[in-house]
N, C-alpha and C. Protein backbone atom coordinates (compact mmCIF):
# COMPACT_ATOMS: atom_id res chain seq x y z
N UNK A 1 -25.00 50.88 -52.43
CA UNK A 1 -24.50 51.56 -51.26
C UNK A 1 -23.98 50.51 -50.28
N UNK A 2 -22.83 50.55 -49.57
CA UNK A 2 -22.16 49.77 -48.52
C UNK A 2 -22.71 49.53 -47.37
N UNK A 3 -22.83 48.80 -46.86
CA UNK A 3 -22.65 48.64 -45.33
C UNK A 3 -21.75 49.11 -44.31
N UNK A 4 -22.40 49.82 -43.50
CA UNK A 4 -21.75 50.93 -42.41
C UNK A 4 -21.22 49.33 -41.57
N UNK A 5 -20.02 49.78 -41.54
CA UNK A 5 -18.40 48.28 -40.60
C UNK A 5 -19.38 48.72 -39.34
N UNK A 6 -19.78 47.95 -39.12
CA UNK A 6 -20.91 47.49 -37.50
C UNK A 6 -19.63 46.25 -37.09
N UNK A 7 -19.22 46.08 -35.70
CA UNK A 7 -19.01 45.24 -34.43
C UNK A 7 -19.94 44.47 -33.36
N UNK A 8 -19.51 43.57 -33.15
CA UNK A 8 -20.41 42.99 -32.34
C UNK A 8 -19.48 42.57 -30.90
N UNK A 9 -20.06 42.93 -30.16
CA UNK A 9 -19.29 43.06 -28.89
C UNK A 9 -20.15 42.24 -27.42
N UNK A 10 -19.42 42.10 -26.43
CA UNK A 10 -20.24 41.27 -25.66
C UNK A 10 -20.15 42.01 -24.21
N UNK A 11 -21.68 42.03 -23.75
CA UNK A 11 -21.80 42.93 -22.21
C UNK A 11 -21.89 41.52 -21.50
N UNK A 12 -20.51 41.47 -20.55
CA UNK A 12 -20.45 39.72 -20.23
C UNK A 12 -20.60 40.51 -18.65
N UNK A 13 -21.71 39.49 -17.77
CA UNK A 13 -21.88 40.05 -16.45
C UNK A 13 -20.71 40.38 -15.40
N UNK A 14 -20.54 40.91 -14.03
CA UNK A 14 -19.69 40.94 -13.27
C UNK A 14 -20.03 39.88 -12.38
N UNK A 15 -20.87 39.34 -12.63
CA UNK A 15 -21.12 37.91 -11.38
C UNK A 15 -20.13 36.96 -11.60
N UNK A 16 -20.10 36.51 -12.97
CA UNK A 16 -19.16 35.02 -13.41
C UNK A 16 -20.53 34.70 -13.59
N UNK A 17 -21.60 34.62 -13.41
CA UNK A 17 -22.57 33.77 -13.89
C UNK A 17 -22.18 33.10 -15.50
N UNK A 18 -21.75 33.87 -16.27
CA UNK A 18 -21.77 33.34 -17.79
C UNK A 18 -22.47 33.77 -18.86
N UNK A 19 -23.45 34.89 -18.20
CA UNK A 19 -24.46 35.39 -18.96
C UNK A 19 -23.82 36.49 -19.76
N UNK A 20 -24.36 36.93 -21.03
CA UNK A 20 -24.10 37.90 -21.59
C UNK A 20 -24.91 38.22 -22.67
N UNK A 21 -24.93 39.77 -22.93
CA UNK A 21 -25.50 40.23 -23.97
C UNK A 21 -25.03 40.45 -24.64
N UNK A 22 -25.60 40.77 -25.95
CA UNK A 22 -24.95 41.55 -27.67
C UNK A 22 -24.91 42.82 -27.81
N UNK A 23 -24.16 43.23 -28.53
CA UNK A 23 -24.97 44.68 -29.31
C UNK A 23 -23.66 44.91 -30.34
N UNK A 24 -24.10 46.38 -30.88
CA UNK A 24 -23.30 46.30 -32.36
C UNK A 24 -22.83 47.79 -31.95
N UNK A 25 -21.63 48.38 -32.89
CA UNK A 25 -21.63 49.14 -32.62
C UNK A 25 -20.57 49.96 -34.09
N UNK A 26 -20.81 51.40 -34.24
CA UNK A 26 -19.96 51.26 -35.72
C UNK A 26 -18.83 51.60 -35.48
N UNK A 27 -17.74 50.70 -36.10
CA UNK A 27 -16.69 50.97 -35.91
C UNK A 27 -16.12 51.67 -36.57
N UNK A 28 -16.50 52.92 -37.48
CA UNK A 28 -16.42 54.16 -37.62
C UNK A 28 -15.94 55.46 -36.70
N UNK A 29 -16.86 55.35 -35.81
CA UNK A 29 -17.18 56.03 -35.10
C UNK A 29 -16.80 55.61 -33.38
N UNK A 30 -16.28 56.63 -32.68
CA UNK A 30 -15.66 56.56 -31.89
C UNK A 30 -14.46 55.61 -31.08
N UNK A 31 -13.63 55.65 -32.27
CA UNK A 31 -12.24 55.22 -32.07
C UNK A 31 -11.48 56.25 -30.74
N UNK A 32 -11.04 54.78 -29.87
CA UNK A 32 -10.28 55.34 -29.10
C UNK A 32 -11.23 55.23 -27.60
N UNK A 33 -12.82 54.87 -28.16
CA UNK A 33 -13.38 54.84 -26.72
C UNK A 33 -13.65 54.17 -25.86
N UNK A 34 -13.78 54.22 -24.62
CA UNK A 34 -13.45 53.50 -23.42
C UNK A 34 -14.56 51.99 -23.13
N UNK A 35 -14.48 51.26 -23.04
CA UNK A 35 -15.22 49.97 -22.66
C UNK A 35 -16.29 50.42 -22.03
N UNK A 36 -17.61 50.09 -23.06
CA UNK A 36 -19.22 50.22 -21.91
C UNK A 36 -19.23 49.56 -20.80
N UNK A 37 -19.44 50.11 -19.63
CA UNK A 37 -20.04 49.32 -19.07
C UNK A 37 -21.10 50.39 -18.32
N UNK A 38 -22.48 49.01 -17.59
CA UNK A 38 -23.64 49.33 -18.26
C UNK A 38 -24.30 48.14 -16.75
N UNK A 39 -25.24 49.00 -16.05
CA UNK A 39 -26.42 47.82 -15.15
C UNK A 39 -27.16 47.72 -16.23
N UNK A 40 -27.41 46.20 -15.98
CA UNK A 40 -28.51 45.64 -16.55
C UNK A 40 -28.28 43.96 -15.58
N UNK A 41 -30.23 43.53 -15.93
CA UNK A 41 -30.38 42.60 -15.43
C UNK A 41 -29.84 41.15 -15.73
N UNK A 42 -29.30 40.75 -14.85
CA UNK A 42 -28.82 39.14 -14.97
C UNK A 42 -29.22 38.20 -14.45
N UNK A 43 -30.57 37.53 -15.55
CA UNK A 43 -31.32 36.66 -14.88
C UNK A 43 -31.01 35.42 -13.88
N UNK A 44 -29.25 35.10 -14.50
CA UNK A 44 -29.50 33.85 -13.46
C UNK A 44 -28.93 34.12 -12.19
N UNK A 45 -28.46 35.31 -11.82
CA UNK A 45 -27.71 35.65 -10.61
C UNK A 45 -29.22 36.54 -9.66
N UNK A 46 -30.66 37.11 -10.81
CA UNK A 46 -31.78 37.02 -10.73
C UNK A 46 -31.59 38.93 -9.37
N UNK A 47 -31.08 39.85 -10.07
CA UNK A 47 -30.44 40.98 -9.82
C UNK A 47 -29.58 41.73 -11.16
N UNK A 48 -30.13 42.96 -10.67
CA UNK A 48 -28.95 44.31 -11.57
C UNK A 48 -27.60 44.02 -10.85
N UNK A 49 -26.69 43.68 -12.39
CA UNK A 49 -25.48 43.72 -12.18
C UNK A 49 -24.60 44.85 -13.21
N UNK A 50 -23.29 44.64 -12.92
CA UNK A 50 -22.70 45.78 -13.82
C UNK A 50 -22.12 44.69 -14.99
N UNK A 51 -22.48 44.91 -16.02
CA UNK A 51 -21.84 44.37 -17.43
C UNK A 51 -21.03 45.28 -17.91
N UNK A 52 -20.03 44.43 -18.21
CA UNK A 52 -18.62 45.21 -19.45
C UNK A 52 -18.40 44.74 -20.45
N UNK A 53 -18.02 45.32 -21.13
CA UNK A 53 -18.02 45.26 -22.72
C UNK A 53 -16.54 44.14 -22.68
N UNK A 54 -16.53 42.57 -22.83
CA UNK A 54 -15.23 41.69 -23.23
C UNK A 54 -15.60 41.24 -24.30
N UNK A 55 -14.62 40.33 -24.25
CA UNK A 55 -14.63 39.02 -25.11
C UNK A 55 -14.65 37.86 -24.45
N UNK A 56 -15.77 37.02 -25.02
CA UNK A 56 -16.17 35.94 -24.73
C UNK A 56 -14.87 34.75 -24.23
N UNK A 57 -14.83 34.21 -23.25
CA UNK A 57 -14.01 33.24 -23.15
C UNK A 57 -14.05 32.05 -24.01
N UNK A 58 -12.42 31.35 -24.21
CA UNK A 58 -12.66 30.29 -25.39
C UNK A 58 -13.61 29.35 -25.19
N UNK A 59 -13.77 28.92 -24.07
CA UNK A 59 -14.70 28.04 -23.23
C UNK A 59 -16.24 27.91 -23.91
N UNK A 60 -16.31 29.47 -23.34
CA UNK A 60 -18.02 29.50 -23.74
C UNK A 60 -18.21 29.46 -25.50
N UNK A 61 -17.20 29.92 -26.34
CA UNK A 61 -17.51 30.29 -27.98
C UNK A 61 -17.63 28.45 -27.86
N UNK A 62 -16.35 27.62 -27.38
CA UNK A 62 -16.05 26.71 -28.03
C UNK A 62 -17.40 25.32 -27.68
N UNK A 63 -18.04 25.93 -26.27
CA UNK A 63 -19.38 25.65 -25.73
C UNK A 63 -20.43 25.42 -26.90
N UNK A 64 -20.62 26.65 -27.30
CA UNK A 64 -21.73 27.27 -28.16
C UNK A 64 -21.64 26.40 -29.64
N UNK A 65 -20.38 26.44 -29.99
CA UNK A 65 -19.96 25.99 -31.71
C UNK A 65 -20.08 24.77 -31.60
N UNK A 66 -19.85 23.82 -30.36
CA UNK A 66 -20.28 22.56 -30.23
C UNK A 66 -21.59 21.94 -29.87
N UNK A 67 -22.32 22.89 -29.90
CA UNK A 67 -23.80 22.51 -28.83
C UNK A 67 -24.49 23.01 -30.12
N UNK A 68 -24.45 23.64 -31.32
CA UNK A 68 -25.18 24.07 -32.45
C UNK A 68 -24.48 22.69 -33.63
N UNK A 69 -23.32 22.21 -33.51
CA UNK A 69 -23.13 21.02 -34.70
C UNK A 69 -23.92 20.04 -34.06
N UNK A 70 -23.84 19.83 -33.05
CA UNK A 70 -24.91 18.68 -32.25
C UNK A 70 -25.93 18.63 -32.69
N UNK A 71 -26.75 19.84 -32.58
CA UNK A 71 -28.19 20.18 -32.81
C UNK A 71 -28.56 19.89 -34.34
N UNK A 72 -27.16 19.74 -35.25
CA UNK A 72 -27.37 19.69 -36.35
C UNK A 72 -27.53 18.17 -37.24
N UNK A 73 -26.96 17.53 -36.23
CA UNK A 73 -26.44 16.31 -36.89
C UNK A 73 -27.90 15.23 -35.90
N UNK A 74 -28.77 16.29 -35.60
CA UNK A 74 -29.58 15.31 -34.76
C UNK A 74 -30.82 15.49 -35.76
């Protein structure tokens, strides 16, 4: 049996802090619908903020992909 096409999407804060969460979602199912957005807490701004569903800036992926080969080669 297949795997139900799951997305992974990012609830990136409205502060600019930088923070963000995950979640998945099937991309089956509800084509056509509008961007979550969603309060939830943002520890480093340390307050409920409103998160929306983006995409990660190149910045932060290119942050992340370099700070995990580091970790690797140590």
């Amino acid at each position: 049996m297949a795997k139900a096409a799951k997305e992974t999407f990012f609830l990136v804060s409205s502060e600019g802090t930088g923070f963000f969460y995950t979640n998945r979602k099937n991309k089956k199912k509800g084509k056509g619908e509008n961007k979550l957005k969603i309060r939830k807490y943002d520890p480093v701004a340390r307050k409920h903020v409103l998160f929306e569903d983006k995409k990660l800036s190149k910045v932060k992926k290119k942050y992340s992909a370099k700070a995990s080969t580091e970790a690797k080669s140590e």
